[in-house]
C-alpha atoms as a PDB file:
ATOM      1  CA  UNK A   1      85.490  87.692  66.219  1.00  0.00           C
ATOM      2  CA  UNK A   2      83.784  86.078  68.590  1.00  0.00           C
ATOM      3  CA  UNK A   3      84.188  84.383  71.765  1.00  0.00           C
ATOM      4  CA  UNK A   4      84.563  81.091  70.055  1.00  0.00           C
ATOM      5  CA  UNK A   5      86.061  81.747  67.051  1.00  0.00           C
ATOM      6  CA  UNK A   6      88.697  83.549  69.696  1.00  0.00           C
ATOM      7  CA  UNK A   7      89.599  80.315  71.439  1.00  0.00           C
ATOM      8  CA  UNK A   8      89.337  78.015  68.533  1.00  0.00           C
ATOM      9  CA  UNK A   9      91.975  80.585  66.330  1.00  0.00           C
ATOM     10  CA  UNK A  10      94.018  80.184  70.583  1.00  0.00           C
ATOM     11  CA  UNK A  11      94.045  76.324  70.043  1.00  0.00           C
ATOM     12  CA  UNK A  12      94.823  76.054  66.651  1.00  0.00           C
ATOM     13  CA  UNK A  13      97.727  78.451  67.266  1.00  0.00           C
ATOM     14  CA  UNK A  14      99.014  76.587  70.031  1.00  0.00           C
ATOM     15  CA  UNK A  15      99.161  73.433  68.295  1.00  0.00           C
ATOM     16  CA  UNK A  16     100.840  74.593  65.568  1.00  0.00           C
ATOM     17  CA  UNK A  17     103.122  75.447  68.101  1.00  0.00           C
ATOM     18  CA  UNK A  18     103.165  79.132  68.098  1.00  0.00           C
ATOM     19  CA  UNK A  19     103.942  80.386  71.616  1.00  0.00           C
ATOM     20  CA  UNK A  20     101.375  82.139  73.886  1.00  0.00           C
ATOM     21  CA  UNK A  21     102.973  85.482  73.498  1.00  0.00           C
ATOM     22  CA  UNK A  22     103.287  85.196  69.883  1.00  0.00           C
ATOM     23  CA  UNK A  23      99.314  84.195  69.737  1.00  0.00           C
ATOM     24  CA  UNK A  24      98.163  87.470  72.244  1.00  0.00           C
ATOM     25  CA  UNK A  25     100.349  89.481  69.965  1.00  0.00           C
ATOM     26  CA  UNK A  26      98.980  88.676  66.950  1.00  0.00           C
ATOM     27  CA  UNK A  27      95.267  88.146  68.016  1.00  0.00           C
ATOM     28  CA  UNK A  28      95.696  91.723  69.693  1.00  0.00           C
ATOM     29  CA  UNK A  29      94.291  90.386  73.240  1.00  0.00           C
ATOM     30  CA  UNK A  30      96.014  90.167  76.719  1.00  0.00           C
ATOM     31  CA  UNK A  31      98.400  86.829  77.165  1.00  0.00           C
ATOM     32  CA  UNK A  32      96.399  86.020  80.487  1.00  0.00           C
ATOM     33  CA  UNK A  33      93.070  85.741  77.936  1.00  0.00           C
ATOM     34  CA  UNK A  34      95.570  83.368  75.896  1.00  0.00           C
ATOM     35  CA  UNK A  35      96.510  81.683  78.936  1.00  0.00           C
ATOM     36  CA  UNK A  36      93.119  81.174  80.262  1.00  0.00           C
ATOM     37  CA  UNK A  37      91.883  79.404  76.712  1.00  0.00           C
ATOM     38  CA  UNK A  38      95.070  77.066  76.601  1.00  0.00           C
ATOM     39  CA  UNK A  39      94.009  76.333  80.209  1.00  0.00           C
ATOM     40  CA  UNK A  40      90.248  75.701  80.006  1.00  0.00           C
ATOM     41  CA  UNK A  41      91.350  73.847  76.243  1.00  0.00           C
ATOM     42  CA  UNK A  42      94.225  72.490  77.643  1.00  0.00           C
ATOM     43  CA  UNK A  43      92.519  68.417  76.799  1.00  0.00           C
ATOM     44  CA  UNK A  44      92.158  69.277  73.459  1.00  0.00           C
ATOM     45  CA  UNK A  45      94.593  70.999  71.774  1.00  0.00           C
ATOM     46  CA  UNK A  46      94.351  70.092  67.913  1.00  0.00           C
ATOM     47  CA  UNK A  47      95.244  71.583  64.415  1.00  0.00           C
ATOM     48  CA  UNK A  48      91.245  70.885  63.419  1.00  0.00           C
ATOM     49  CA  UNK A  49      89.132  73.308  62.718  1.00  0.00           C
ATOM     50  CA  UNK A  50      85.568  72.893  64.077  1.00  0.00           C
ATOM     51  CA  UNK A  51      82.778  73.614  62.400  1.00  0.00           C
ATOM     52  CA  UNK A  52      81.578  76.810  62.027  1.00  0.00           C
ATOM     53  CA  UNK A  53      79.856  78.157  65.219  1.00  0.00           C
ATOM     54  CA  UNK A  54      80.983  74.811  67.203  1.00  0.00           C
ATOM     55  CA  UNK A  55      83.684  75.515  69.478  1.00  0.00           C
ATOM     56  CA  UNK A  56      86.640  73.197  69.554  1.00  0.00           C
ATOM     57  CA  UNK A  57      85.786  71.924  72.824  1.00  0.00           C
ATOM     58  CA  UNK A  58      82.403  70.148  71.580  1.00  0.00           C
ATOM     59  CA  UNK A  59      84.161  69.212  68.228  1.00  0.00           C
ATOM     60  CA  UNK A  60      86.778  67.090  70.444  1.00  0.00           C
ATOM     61  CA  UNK A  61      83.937  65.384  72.383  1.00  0.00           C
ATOM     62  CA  UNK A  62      82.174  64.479  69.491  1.00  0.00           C
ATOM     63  CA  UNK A  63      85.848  63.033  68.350  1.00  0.00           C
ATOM     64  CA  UNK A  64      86.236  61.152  71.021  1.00  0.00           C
ATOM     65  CA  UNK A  65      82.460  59.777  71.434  1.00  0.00           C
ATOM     66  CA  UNK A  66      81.948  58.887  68.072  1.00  0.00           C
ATOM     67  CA  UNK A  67      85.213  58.167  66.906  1.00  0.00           C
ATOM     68  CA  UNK A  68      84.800  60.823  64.478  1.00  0.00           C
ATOM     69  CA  UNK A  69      85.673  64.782  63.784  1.00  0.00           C
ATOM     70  CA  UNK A  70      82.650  66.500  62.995  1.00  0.00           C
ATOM     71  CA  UNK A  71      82.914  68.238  59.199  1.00  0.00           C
ATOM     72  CA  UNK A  72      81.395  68.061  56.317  1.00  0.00           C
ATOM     73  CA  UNK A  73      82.878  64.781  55.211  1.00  0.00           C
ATOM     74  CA  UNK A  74      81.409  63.009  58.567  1.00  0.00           C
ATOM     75  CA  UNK A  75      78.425  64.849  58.451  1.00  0.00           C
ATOM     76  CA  UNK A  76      75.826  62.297  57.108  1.00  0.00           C
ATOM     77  CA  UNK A  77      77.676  59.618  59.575  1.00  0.00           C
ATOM     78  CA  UNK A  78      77.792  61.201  62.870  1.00  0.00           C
ATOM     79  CA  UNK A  79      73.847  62.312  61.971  1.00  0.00           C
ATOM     80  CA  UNK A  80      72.125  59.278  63.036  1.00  0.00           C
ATOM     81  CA  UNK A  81      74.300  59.358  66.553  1.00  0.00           C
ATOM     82  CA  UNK A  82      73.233  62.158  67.995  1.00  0.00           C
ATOM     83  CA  UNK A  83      71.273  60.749  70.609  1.00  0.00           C
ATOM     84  CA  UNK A  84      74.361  58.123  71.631  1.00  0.00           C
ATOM     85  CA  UNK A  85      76.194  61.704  71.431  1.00  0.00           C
ATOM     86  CA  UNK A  86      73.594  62.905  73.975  1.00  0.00           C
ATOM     87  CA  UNK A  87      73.675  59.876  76.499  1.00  0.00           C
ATOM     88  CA  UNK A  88      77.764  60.060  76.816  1.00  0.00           C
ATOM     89  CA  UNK A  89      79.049  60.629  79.944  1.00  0.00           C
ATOM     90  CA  UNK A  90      80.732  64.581  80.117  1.00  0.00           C
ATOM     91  CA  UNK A  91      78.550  65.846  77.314  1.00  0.00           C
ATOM     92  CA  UNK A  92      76.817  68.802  78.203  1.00  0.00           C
ATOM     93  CA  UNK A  93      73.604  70.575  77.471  1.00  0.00           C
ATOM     94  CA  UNK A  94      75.757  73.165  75.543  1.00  0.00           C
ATOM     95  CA  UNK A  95      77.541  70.103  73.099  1.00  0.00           C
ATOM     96  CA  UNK A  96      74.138  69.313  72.363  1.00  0.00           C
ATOM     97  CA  UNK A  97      73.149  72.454  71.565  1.00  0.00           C
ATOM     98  CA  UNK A  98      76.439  72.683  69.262  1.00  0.00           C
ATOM     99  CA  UNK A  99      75.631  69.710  67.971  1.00  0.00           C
ATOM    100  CA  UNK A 100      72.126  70.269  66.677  1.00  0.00           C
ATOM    101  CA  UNK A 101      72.877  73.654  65.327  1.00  0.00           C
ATOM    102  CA  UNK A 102      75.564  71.892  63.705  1.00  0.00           C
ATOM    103  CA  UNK A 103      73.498  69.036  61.878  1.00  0.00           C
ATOM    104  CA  UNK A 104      70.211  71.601  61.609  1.00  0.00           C
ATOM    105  CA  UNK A 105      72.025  74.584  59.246  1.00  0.00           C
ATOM    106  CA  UNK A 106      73.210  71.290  56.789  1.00  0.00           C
ATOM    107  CA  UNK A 107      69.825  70.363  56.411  1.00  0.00           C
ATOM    108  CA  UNK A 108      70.234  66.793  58.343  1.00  0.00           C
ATOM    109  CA  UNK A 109      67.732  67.766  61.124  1.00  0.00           C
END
């Protein structure tokens, strides 16, 4: 698993309101590596899964940019705003990068 998956699996666990030393226990990684994902995630905590390969972090900017979580259902939607996406204030070069990947393995880029 990989960094991302990691943290999104940390999030998801937390909001379903399992308790940090329930989640390190079960992942199989040290409760300070929990602790530091609920911290640095701590804004956006949510039961939605991201996409695959976007971390939760870009997934909940997107949300609340657009107005919409990314999946496949808002795909075609949240397509033709990627450059609004781009010019948001706290987006990062890194979101955009998620974003693209994102859009580009569906076929909409």
């Amino acid at each position: 698993m990989d960094k991302i998956e990691r943290d999104n699996l940390i999030v998801k666990m937390a909001a379903l309101g399992v308790k940090p030393k329930a989640i390190a226990d079960e992942i199989g990684i040290p409760l300070s590596r929990v602790k530091s994902a609920l911290s640095s995630h701590q804004f956006c905590i949510t039961p939605f899964d991201p996409p695959q390969g976007m971390s939760v972090k870009t997934a909940w900017r997107i949300y609340v940019t657009l107005g919409d979580w990314p999946s496949d259902e808002t795909m075609e939607k949240l397509a033709g705003r990627m450059e609004q996406f781009m010019r948001a204030p706290g987006t990062r070069l890194k979101d955009w990068e998620e974003y693209r990947m994102w859009l580009a393995g569906s076929g909409y880029l």
